[in-house]
PDB file of N, CA and C in Angstrom:
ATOM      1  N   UNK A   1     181.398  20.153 159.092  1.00  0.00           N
ATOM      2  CA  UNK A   1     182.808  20.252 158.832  1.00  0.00           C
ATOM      3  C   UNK A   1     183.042  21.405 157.867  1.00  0.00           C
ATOM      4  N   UNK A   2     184.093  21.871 158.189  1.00  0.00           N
ATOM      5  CA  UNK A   2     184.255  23.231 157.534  1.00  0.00           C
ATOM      6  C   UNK A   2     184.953  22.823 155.696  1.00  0.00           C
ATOM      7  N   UNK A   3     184.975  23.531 154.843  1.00  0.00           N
ATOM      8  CA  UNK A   3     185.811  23.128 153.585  1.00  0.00           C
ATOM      9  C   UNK A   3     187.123  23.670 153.643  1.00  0.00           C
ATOM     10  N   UNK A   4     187.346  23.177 153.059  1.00  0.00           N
ATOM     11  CA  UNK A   4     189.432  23.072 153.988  1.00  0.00           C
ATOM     12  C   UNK A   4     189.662  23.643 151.999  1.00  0.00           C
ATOM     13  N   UNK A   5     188.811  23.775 151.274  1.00  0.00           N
ATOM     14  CA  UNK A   5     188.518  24.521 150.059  1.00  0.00           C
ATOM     15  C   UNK A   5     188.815  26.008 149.949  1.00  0.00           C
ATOM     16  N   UNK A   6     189.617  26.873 149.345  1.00  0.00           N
ATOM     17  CA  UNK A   6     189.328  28.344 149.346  1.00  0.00           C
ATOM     18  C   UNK A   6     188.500  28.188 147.861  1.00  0.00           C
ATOM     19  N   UNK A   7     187.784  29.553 148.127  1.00  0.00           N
ATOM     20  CA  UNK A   7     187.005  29.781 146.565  1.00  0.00           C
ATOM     21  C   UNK A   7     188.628  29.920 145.793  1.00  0.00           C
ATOM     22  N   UNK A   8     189.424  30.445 145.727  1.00  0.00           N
ATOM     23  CA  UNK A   8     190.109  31.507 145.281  1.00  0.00           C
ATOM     24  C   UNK A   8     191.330  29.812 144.525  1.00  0.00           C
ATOM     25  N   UNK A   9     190.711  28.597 144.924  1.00  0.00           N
ATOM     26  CA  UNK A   9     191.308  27.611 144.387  1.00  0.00           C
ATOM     27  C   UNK A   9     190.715  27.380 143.119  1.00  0.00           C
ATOM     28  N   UNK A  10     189.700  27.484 142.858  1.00  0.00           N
ATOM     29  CA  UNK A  10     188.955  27.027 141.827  1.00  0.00           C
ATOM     30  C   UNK A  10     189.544  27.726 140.240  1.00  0.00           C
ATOM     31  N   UNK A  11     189.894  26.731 139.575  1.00  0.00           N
ATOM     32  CA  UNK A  11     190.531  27.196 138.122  1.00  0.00           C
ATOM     33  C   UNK A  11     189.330  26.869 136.703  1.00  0.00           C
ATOM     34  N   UNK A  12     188.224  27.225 137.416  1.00  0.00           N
ATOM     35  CA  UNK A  12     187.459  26.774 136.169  1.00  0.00           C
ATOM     36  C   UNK A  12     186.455  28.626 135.903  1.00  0.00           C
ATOM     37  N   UNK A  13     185.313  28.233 134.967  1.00  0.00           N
ATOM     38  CA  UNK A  13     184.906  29.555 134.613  1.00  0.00           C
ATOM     39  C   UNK A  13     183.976  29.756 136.342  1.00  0.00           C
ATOM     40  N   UNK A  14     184.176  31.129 136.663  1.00  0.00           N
ATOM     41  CA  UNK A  14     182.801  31.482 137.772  1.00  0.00           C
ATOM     42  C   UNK A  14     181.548  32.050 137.176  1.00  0.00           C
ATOM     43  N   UNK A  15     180.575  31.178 137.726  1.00  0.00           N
ATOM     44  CA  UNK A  15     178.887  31.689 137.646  1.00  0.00           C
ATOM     45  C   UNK A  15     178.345  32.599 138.150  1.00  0.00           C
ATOM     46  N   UNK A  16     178.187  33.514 137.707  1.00  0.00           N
ATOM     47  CA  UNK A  16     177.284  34.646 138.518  1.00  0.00           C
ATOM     48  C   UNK A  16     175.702  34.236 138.301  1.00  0.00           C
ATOM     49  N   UNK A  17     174.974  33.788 139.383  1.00  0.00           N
ATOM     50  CA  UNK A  17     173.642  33.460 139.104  1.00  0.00           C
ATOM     51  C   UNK A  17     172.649  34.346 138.810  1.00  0.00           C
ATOM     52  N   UNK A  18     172.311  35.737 138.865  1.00  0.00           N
ATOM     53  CA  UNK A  18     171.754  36.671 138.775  1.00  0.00           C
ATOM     54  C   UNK A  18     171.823  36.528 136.761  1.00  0.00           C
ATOM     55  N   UNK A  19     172.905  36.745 136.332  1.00  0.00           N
ATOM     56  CA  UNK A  19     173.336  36.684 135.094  1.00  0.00           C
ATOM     57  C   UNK A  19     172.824  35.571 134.350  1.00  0.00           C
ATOM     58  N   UNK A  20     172.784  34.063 135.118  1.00  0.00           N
ATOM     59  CA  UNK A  20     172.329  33.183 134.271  1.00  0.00           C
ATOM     60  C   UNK A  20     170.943  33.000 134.665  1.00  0.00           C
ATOM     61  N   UNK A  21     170.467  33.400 135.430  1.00  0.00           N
ATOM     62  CA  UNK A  21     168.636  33.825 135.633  1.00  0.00           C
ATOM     63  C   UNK A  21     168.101  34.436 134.441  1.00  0.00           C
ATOM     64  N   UNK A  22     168.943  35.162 134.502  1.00  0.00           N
ATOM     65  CA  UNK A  22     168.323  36.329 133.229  1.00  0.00           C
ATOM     66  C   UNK A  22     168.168  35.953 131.513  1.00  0.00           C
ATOM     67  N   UNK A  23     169.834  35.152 131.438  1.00  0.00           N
ATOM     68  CA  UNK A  23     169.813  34.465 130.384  1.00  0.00           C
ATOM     69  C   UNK A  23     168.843  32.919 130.173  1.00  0.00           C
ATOM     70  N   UNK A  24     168.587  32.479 131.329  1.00  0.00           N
ATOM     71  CA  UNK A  24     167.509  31.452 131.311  1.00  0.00           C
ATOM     72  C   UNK A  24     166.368  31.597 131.028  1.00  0.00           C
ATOM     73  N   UNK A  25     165.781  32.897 131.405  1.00  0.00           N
ATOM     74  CA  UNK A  25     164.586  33.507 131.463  1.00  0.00           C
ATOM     75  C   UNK A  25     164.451  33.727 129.716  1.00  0.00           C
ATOM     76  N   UNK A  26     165.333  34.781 129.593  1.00  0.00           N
ATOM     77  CA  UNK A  26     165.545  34.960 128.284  1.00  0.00           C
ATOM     78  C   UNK A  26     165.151  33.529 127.046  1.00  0.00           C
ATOM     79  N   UNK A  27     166.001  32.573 127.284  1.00  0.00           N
ATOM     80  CA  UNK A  27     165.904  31.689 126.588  1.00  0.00           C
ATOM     81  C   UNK A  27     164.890  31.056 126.566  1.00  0.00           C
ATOM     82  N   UNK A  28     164.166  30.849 127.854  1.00  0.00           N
ATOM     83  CA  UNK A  28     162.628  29.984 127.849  1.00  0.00           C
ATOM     84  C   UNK A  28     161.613  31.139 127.038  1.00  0.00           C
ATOM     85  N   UNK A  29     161.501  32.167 127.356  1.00  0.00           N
ATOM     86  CA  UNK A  29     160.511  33.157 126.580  1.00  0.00           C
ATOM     87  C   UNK A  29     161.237  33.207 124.927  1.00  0.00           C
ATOM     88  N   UNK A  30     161.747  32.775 124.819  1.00  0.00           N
ATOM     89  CA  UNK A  30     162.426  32.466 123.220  1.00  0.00           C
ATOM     90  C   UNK A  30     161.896  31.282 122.644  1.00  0.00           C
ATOM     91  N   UNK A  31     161.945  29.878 123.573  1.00  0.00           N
ATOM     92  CA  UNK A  31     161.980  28.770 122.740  1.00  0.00           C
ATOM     93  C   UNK A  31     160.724  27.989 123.426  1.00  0.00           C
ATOM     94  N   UNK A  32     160.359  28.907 124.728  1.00  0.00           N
ATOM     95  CA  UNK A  32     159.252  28.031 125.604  1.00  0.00           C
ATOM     96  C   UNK A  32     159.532  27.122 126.337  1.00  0.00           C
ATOM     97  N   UNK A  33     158.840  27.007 127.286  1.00  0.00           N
ATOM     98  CA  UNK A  33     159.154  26.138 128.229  1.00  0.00           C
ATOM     99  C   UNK A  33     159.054  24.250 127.835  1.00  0.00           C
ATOM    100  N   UNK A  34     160.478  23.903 128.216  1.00  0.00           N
ATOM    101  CA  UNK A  34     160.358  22.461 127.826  1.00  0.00           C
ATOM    102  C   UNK A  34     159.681  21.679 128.597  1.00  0.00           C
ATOM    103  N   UNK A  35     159.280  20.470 127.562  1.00  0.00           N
ATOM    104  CA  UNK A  35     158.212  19.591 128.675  1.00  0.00           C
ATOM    105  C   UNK A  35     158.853  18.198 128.910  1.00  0.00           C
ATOM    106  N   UNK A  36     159.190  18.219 129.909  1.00  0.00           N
ATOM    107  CA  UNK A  36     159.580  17.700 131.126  1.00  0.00           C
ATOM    108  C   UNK A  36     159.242  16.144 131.089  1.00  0.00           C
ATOM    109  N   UNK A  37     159.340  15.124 130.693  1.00  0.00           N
ATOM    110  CA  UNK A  37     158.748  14.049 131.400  1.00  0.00           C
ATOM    111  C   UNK A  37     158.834  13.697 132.524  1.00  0.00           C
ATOM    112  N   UNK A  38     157.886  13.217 133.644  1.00  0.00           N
ATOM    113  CA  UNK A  38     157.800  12.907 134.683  1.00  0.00           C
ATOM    114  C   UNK A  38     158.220  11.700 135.153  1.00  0.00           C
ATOM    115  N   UNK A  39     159.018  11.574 136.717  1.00  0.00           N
ATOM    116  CA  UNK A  39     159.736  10.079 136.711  1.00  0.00           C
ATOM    117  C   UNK A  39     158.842   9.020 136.536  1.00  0.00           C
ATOM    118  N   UNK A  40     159.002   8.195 135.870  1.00  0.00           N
ATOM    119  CA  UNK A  40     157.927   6.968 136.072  1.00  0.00           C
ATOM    120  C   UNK A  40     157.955   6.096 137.228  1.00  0.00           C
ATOM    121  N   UNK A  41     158.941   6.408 137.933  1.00  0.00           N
ATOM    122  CA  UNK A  41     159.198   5.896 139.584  1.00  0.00           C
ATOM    123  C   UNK A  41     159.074   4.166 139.280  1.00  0.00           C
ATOM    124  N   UNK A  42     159.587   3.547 138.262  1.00  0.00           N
ATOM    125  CA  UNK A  42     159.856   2.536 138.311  1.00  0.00           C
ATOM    126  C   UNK A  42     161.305   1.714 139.574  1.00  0.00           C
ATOM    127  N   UNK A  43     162.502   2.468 139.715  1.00  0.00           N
ATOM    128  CA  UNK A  43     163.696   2.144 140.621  1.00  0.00           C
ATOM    129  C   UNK A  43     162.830   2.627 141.815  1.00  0.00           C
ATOM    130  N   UNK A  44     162.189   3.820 142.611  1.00  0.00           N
ATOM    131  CA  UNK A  44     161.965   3.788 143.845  1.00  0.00           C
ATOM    132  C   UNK A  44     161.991   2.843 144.885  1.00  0.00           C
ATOM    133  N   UNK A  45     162.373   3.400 145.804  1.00  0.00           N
ATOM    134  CA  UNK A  45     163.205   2.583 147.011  1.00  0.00           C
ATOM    135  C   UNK A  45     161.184   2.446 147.809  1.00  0.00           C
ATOM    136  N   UNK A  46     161.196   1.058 148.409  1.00  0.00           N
ATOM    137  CA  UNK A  46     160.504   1.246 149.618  1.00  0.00           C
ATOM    138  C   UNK A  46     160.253   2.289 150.832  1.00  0.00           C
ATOM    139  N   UNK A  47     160.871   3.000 150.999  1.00  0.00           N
ATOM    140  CA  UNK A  47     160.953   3.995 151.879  1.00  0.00           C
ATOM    141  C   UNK A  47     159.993   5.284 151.002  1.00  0.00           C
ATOM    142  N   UNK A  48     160.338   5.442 150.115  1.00  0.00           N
ATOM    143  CA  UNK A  48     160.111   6.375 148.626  1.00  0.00           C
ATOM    144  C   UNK A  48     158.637   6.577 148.387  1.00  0.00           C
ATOM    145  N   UNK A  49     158.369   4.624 147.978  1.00  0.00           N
ATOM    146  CA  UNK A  49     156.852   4.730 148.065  1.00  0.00           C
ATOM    147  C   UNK A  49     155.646   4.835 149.211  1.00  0.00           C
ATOM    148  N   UNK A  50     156.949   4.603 150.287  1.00  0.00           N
ATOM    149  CA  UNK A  50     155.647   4.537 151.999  1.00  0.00           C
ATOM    150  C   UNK A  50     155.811   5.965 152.163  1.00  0.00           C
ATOM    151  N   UNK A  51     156.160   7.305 151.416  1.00  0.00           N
ATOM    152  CA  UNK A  51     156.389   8.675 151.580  1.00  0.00           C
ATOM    153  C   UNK A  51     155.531   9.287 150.621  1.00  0.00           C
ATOM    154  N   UNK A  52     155.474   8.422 149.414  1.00  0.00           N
ATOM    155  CA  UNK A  52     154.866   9.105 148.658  1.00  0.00           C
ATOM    156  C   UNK A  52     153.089   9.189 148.672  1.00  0.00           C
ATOM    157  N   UNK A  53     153.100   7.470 149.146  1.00  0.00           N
ATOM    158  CA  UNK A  53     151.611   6.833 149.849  1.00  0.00           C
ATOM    159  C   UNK A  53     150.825   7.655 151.215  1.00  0.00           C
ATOM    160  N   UNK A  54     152.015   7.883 151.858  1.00  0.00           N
ATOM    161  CA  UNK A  54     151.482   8.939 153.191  1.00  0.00           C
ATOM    162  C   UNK A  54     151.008  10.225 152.443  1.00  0.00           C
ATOM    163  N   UNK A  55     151.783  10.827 151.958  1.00  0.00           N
ATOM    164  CA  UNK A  55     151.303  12.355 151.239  1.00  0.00           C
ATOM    165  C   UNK A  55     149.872  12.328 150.285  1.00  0.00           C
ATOM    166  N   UNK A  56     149.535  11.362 149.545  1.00  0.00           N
ATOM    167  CA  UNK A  56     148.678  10.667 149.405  1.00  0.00           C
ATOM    168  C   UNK A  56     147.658  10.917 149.988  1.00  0.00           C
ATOM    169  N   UNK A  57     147.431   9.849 151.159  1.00  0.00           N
ATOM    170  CA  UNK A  57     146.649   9.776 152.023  1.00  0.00           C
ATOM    171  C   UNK A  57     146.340  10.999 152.803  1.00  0.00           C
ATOM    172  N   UNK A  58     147.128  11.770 153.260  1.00  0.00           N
ATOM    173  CA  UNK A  58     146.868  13.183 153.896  1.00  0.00           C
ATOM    174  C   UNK A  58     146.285  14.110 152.571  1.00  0.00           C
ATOM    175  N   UNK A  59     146.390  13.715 151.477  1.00  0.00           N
ATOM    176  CA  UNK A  59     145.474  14.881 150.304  1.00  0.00           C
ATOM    177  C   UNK A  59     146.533  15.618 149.533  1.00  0.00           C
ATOM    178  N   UNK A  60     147.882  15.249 149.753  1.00  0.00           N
ATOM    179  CA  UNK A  60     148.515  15.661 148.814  1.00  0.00           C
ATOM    180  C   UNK A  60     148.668  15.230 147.562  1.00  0.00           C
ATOM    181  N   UNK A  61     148.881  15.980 146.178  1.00  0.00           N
ATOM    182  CA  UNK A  61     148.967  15.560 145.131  1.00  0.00           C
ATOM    183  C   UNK A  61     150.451  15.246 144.811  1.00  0.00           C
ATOM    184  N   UNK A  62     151.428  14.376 144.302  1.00  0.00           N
ATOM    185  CA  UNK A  62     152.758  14.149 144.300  1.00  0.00           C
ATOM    186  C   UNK A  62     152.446  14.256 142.779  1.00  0.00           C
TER     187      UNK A  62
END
């Protein structure tokens, strides 16, 4: 379905991504890269873990 949206509606600030690459970049070589905790996959859905178990089994690392 098409967006029945024009850009030219939008009243908020626009992102130029090139610009905030740069400033991201910038900022991690400043303060270092943050560390992340990993999901503890406690909520995962059944479907989630029979996907994550297959990848698994074929030798992937998740």
């Amino acid at each position: 379905m098409a967006s029945t949206t024009s850009a030219d509606d939008w009243p908020g600030q626009r992102l130029n991504h090139a610009e905030f690459g740069r400033i991201l970049a910038a900022r991690r070589a400043a303060l270092g890269e943050p560390v992340m905790p990993r999901n503890a996959g406690t909520r995962r859905t059944p479907s989630k873990r029979a996907l994550l178990a297959a990848i698994e089994r074929a030798g992937g690392a998740w």
